[in-house]
Protein backbone atom coordinates (compact mmCIF):
# COMPACT_ATOMS: atom_id res chain seq x y z
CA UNK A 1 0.00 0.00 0.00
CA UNK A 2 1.06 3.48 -0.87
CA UNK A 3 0.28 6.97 0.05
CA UNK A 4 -0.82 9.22 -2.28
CA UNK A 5 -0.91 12.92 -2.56
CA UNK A 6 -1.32 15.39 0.00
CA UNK A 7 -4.27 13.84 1.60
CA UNK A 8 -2.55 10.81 2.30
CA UNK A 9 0.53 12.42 3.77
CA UNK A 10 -1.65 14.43 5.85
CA UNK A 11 -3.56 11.22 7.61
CA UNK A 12 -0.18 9.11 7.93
CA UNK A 13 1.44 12.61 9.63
CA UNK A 14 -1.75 13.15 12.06
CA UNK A 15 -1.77 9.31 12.92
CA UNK A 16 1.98 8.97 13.80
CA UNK A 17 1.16 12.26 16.12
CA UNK A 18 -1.77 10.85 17.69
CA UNK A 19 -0.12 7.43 18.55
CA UNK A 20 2.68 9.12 20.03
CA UNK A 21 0.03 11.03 22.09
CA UNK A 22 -1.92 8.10 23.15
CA UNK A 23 1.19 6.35 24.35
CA UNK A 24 3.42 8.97 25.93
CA UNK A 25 3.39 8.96 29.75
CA UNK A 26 1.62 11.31 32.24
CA UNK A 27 3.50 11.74 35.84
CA UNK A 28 0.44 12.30 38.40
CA UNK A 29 1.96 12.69 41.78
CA UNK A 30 0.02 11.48 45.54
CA UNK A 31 0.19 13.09 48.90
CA UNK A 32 1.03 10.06 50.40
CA UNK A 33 4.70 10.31 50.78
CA UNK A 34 5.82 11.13 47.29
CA UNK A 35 4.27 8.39 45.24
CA UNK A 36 4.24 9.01 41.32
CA UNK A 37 2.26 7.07 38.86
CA UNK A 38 3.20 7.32 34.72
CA UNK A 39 0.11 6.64 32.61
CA UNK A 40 -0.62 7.87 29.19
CA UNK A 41 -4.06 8.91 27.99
CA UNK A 42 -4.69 5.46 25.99
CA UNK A 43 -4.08 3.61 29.82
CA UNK A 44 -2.41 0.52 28.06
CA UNK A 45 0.27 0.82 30.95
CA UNK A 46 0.75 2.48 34.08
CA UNK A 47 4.28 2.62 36.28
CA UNK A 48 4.17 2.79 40.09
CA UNK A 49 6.69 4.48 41.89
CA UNK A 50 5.59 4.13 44.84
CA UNK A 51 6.89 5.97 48.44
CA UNK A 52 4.00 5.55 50.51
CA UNK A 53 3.32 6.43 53.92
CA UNK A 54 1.51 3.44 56.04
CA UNK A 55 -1.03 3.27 58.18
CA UNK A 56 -0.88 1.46 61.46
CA UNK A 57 -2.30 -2.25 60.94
CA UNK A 58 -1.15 -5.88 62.54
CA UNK A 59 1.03 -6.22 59.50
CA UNK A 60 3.49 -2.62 60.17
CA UNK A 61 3.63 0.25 62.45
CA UNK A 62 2.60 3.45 62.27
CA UNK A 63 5.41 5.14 60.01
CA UNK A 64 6.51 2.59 57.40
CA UNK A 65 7.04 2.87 54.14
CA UNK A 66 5.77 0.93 51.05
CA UNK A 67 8.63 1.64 48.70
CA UNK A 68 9.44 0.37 45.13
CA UNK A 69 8.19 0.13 41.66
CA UNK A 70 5.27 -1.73 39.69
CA UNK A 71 4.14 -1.89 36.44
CA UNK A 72 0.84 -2.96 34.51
CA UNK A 73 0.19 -3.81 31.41
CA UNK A 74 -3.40 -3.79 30.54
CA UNK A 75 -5.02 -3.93 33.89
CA UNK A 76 -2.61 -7.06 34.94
CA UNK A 77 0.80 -6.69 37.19
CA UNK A 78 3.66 -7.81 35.28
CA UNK A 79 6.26 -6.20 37.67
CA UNK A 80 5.92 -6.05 40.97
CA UNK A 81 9.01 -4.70 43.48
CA UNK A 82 7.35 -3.31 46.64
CA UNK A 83 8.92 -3.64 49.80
CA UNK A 84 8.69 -2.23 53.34
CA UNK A 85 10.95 0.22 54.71
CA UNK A 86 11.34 2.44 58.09
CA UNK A 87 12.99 5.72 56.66
């Protein structure tokens, strides 16, 4: 297949712009310690990075911290580094 004319051009041009768009990575950051999470519009993926401020349960005290990264790719974790730290 082969573009033709201006027309053509035009629609491959405004595709390849809107892909990179849909794909390129939005930080949004949390008030919960200085978490960050990178999703793009399209939500295909999201990265964790995640510095978060625990609550007190049986599990950890008061004053932990859930650090580490996770990523998922269509709704399902594929990468998944969390831990639990006392800064």
């Amino acid at each position: 297949m082969t573009v033709k004319g201006r027309a053509g051009k035009t629609a491959v041009i405004i595709s390849a712009v809107l892909a990179a768009v849909m794909l390129f990575p939005f930080g949004s950051h949390l008030r919960d310690g200085g978490t960050v999470i990178y999703q793009p519009v399209s939500r295909i993926y999201r990265v964790e990075k995640l510095h978060e401020l625990t609550a007190g349960t049986e599990e950890y005290r008061y004053g932990d911290f859930r650090v580490g990264t996770a990523i998922y790719f269509f709704g399902a974790e594929v990468y998944n580094e969390i831990s639990y730290s006392d800064e």
